[in-house]
Protein backbone atom coordinates (compact mmCIF):
# COMPACT_ATOMS: atom_id res chain seq x y z
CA UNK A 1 24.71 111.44 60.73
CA UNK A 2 24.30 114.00 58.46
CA UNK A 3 25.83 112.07 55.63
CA UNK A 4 23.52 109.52 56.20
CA UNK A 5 20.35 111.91 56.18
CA UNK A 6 21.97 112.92 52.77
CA UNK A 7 21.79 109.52 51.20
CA UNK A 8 19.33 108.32 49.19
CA UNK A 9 16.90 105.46 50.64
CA UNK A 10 15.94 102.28 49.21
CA UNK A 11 12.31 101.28 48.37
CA UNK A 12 11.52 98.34 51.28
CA UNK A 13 10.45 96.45 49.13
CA UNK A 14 9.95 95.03 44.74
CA UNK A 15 7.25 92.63 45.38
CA UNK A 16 3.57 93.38 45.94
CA UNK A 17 1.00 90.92 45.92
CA UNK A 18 -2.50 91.40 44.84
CA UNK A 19 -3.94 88.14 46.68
CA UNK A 20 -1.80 85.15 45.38
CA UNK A 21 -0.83 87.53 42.52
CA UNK A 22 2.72 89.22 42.54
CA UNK A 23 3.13 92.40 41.06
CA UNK A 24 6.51 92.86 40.50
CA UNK A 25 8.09 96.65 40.14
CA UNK A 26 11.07 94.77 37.28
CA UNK A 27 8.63 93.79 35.40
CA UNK A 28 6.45 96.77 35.31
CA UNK A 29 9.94 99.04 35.03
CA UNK A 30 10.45 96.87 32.04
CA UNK A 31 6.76 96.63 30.88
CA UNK A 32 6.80 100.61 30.62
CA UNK A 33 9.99 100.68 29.18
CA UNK A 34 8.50 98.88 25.98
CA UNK A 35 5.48 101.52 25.35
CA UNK A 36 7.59 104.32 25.59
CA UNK A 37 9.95 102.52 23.22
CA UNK A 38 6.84 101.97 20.73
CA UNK A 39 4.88 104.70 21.33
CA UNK A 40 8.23 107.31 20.67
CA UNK A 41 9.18 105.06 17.70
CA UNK A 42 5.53 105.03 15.94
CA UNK A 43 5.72 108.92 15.98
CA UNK A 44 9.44 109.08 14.60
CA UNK A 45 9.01 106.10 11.88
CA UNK A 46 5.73 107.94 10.61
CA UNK A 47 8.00 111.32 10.37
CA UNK A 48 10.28 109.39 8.21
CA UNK A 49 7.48 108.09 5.35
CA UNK A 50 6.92 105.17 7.62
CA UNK A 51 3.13 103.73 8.18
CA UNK A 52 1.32 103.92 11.15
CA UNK A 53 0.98 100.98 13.23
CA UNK A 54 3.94 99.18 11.46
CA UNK A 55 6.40 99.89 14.60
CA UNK A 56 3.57 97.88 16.34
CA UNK A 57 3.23 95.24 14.65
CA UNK A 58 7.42 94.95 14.28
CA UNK A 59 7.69 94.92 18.12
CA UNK A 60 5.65 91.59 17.88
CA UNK A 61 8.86 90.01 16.37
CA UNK A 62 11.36 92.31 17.86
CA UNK A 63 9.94 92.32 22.00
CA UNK A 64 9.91 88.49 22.50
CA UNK A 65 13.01 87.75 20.78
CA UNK A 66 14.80 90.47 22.99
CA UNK A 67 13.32 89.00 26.07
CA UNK A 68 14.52 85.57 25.54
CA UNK A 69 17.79 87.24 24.27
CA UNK A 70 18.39 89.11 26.93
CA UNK A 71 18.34 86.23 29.34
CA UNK A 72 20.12 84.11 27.23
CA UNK A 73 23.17 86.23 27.79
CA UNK A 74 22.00 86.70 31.62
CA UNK A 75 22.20 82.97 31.95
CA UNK A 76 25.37 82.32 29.76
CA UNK A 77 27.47 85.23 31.19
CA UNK A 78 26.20 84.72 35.45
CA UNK A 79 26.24 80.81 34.90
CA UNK A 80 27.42 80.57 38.28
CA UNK A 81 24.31 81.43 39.60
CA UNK A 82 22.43 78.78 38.10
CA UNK A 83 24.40 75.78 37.32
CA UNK A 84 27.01 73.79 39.43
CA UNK A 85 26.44 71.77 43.26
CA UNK A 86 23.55 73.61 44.80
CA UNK A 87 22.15 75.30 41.90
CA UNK A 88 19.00 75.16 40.63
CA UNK A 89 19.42 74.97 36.90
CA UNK A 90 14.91 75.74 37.22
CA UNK A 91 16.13 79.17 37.94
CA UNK A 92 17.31 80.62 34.90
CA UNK A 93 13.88 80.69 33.57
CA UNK A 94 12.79 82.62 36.53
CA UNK A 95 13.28 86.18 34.43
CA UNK A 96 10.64 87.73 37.04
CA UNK A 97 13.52 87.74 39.47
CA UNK A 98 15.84 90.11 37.12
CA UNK A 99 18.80 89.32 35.05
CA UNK A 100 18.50 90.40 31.33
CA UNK A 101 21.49 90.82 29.19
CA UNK A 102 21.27 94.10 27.49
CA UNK A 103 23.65 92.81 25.13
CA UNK A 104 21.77 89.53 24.25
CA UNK A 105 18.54 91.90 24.35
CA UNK A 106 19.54 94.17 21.41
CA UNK A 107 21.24 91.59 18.71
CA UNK A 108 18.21 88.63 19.33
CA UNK A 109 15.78 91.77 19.29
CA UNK A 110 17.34 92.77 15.79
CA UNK A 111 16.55 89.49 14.75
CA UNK A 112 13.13 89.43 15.38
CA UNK A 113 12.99 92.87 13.75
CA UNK A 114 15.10 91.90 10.74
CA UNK A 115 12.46 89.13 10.09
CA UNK A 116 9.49 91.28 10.63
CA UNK A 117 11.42 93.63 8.20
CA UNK A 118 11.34 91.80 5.37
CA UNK A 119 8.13 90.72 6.02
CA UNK A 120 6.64 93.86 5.78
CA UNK A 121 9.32 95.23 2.71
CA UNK A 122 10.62 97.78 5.46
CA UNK A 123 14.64 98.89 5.46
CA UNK A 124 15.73 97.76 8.75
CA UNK A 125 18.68 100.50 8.95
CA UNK A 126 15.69 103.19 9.01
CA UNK A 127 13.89 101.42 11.10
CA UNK A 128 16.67 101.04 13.60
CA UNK A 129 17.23 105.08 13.71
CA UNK A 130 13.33 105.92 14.33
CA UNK A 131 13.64 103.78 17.48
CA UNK A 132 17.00 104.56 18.96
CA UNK A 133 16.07 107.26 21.47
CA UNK A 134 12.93 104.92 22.61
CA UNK A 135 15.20 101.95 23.24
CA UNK A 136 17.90 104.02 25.28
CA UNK A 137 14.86 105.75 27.31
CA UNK A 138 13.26 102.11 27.72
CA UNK A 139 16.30 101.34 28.90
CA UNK A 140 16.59 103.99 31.36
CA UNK A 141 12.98 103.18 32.55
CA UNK A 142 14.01 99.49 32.98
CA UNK A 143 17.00 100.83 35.27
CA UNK A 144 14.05 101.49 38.03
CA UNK A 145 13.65 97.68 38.42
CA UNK A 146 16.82 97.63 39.73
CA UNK A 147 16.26 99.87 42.15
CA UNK A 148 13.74 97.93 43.23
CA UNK A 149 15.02 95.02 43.55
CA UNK A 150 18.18 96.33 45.55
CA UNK A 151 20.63 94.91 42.79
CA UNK A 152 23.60 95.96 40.33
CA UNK A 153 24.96 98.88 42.71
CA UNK A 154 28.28 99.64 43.30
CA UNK A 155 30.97 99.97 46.19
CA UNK A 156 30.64 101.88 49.63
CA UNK A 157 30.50 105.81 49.54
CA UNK A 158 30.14 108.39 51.43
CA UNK A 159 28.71 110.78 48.89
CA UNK A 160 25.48 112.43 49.58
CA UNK A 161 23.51 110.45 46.88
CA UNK A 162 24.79 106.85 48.18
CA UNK A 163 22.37 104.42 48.04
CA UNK A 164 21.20 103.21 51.45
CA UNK A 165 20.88 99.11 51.05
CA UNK A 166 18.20 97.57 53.63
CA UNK A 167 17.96 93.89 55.04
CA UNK A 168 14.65 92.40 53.53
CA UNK A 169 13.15 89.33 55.10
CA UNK A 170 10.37 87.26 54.36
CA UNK A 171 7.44 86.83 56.39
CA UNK A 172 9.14 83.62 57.31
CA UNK A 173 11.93 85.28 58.82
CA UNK A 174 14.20 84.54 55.72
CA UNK A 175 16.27 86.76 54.02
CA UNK A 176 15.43 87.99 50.38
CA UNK A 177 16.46 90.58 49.10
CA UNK A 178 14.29 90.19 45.99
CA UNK A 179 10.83 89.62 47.63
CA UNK A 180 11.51 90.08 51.45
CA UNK A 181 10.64 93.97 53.00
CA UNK A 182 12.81 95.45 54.60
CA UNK A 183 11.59 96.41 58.59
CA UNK A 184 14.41 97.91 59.77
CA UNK A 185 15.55 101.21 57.97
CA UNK A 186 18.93 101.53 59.45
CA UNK A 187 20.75 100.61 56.33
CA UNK A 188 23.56 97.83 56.21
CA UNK A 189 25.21 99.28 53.40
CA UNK A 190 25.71 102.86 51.71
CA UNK A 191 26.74 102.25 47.83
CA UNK A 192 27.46 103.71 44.47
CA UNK A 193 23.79 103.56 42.70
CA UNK A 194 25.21 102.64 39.48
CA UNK A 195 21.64 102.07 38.34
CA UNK A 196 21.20 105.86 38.74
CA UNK A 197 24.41 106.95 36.96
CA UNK A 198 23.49 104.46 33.87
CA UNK A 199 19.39 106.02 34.03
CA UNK A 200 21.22 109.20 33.88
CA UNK A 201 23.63 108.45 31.45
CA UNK A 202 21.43 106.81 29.30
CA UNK A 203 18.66 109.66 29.27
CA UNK A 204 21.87 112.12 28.45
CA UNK A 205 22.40 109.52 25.23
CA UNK A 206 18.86 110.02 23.91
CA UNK A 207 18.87 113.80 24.07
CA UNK A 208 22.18 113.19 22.44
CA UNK A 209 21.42 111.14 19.48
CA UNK A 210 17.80 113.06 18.98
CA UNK A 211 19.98 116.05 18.50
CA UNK A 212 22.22 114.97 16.14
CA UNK A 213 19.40 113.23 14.29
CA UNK A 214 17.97 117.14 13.86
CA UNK A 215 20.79 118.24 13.04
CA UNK A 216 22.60 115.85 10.82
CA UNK A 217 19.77 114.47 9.23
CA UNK A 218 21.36 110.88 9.93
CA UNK A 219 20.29 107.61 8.08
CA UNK A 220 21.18 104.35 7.37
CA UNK A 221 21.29 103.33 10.90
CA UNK A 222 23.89 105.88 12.12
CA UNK A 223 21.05 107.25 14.90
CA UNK A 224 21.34 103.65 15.82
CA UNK A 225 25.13 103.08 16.07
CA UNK A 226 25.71 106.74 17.57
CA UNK A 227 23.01 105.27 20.50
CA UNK A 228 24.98 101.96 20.88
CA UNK A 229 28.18 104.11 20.89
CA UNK A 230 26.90 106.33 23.46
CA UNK A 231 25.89 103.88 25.67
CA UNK A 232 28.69 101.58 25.73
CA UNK A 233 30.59 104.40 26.48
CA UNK A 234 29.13 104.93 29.38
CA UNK A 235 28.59 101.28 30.12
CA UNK A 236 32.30 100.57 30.20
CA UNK A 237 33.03 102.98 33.10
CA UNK A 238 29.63 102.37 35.50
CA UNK A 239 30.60 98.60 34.77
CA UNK A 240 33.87 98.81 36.56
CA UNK A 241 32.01 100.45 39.31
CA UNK A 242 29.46 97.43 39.91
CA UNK A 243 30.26 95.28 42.82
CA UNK A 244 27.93 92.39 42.45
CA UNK A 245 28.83 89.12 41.26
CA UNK A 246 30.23 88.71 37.78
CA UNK A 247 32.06 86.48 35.45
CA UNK A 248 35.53 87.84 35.09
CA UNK A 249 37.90 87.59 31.96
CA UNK A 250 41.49 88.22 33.27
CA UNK A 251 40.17 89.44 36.83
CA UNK A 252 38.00 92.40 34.60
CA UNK A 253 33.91 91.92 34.18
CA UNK A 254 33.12 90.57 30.73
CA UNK A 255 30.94 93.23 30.02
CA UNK A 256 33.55 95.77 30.09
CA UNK A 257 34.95 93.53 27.39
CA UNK A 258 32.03 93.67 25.72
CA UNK A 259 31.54 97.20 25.70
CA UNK A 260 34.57 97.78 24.58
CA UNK A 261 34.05 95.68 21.65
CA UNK A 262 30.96 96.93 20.69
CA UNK A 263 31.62 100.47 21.39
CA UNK A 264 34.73 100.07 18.77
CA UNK A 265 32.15 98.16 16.00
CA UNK A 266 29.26 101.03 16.22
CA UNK A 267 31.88 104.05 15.95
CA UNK A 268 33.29 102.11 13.13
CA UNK A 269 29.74 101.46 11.20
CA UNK A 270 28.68 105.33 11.95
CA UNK A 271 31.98 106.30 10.18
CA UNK A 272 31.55 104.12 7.60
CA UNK A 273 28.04 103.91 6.52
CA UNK A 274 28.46 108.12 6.35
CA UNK A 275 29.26 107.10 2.29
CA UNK A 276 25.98 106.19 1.74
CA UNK A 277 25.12 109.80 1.73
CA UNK A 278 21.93 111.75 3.87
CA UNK A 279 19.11 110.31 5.12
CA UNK A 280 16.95 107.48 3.09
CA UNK A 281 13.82 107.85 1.88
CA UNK A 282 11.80 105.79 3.50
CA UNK A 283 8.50 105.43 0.51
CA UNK A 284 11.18 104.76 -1.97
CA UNK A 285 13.14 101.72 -0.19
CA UNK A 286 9.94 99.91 0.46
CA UNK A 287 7.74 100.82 -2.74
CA UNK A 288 4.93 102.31 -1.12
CA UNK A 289 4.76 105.23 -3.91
CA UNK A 290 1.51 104.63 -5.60
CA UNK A 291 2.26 103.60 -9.67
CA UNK A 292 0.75 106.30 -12.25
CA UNK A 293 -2.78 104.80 -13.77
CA UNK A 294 -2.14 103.97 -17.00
CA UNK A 295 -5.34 105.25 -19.47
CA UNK A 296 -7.98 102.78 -19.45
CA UNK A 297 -8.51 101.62 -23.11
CA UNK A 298 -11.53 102.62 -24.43
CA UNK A 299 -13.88 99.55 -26.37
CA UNK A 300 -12.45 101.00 -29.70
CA UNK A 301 -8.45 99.91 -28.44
CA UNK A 302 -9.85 96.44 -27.50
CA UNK A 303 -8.25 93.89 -29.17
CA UNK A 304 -10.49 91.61 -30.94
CA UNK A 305 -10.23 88.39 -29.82
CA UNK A 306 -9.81 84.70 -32.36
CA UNK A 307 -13.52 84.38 -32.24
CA UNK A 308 -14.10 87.41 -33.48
CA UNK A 309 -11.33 88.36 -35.95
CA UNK A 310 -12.76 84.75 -37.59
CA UNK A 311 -16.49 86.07 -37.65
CA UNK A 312 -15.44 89.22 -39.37
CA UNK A 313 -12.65 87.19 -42.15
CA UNK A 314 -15.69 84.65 -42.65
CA UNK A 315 -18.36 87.86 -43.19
CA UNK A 316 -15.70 89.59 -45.87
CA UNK A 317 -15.57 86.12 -47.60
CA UNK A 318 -19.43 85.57 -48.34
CA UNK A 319 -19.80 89.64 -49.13
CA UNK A 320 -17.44 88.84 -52.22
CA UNK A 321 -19.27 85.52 -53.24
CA UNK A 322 -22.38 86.95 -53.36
CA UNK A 323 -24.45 87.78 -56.32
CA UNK A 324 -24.52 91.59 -55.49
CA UNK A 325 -21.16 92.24 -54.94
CA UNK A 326 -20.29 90.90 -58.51
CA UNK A 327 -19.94 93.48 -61.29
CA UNK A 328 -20.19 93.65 -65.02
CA UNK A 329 -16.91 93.14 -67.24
């Protein structure tokens, strides 16, 4: 009993509905997630010689792109879910119901930055390391959803933060765990919250990387690589904690795989790109020094033009023919 009063209860429900409107607690976990991301990026870009309003207008390339990213990788990694007899392939557009891929998230959100990048004559390295800490916090924020939704927690516990896991029904009677409420609080389930440990882990990341940043003076997109380092570090061992349903590469969760991977590529790139020296300057990669004004030539340093270097060759010549300008032997 007292273990149980220990534990830490579930919200009864994700779903509200505002008449026929839903109002779903993922999306607005993720929603939030993406202004703190801007908001804490604007400030840190403009610290750097950056512009103000250009992390803005970036995210309109960069936010999309992730979304469809991230559940590009969703749907390609949890296939099972959505494809095969009694699937509805309809489903894997439903990203209201969870499932993004950080993984997919990050590398199609690049893209979408890389374009608006060059668009706008910004370095995308620099760019990367001014939003760093507001992607891991986003991220971190985003971890609420699945709280939530009752999703991506681990096996049973008896620790005193365990997660208590409710039955949710529908007002049909069904079960749903995603939009049911949950009427009876007598949980079915104490778990792991591995949603928690990642929200903490992550938040540990950003104080990490902003201190280093301080410190260091970092550029060239080692804030970024030290944040992707730091979080698949701590990806890798919450992953192997997760007990809902994965695809599996030699019995182990693919994203372990992929952490692993990636973890070994950003350690690599901080390590390496530590030869291009300290931190860029921002005005001088994209040009935005204003040019010295050249003297304006006065009307004396105009050149004459045809028209009137002709007048003046044809006045010289009828000065000499003249009568007056001829003089005595």
């Amino acid at each position: 009993m007292n273990a149980v009063l220990a534990t830490i209860p579930s919200p009864d429900q994700g779903v509200w509905y505002l008449g026929p409107l839903p109002i779903r607690a993922y999306a607005l976990c993720i929603i939030a997630g993406i202004i703190v991301a801007i908001w804490w990026g604007e400030r840190r870009w403009v610290a750097r010689g950056g512009i103000k309003g250009e992390v803005t207008d970036i995210a309109v390339w960069a936010v999309p792109f992730g979304l469809v990213g991230g559940r590009l990788y969703h749907v390609i990694t949890d296939n099972q879910k959505y494809f095969g007899p009694g699937k509805n392939p309809l489903a894997a557009l439903e990203i209201w119901n969870g499932g993004l891929g950080i993984w997919g998230a990050i590398a199609l959100g690049a893209v979408g930055a890389w374009i608006a990048c060059r668009r706008k004559g910004i370095p995308l390295p620099a760019l990367a390391d001014a939003l760093a800490p507001g992607i891991v916090v986003a991220q971190a924020i985003g971890r609420l959803g699945n709280y939530f939704n009752q999703e991506l927690y681990g096996g049973d516990t008896t620790l005193p933060w365990g997660l208590e896991i409710y039955r949710r029904v529908t007002p049909e009677g069904r079960e749903d765990a995603l939009a049911g409420v949950a009427i009876d609080h007598t949980p079915i389930q104490v778990v792991h919250p591995t949603f928690l440990y990642e929200l903490l882990w992550n938040l540990g990341v950003a104080l990490l990387i902003v201190w280093a940043d301080r410190k260091f003076r970092l550029g060239h997109g080692r804030v970024f690589a030290l944040y992707v380092a730091g979080y698949t570090a701590g990806r890798f061992w919450i992953e192997m904690m997760r007990t809902d349903e994965a695809t599996l590469i030699f019995g182990t969760r693919v994203n372990v795989f992929v952490s692993a991977l990636v973890f070994i590529g950003a350690v690599a790139y901080f390590i390496i790109a530590r030869s291009r020296g300290e931190r860029e300057d921002v005005a001088a990669l994209r040009a935005t020094a204003e040019p010295e004004a050249e003297p304006e030539a006065g009307p004396a340093a105009e050149p004459a033009s045809d028209d009137v270097a002709e007048n003046q060759n044809d006045d010289v010549e009828e000065e000499k023919n003249s009568p007056e300008s001829v003089k005595p032997e």
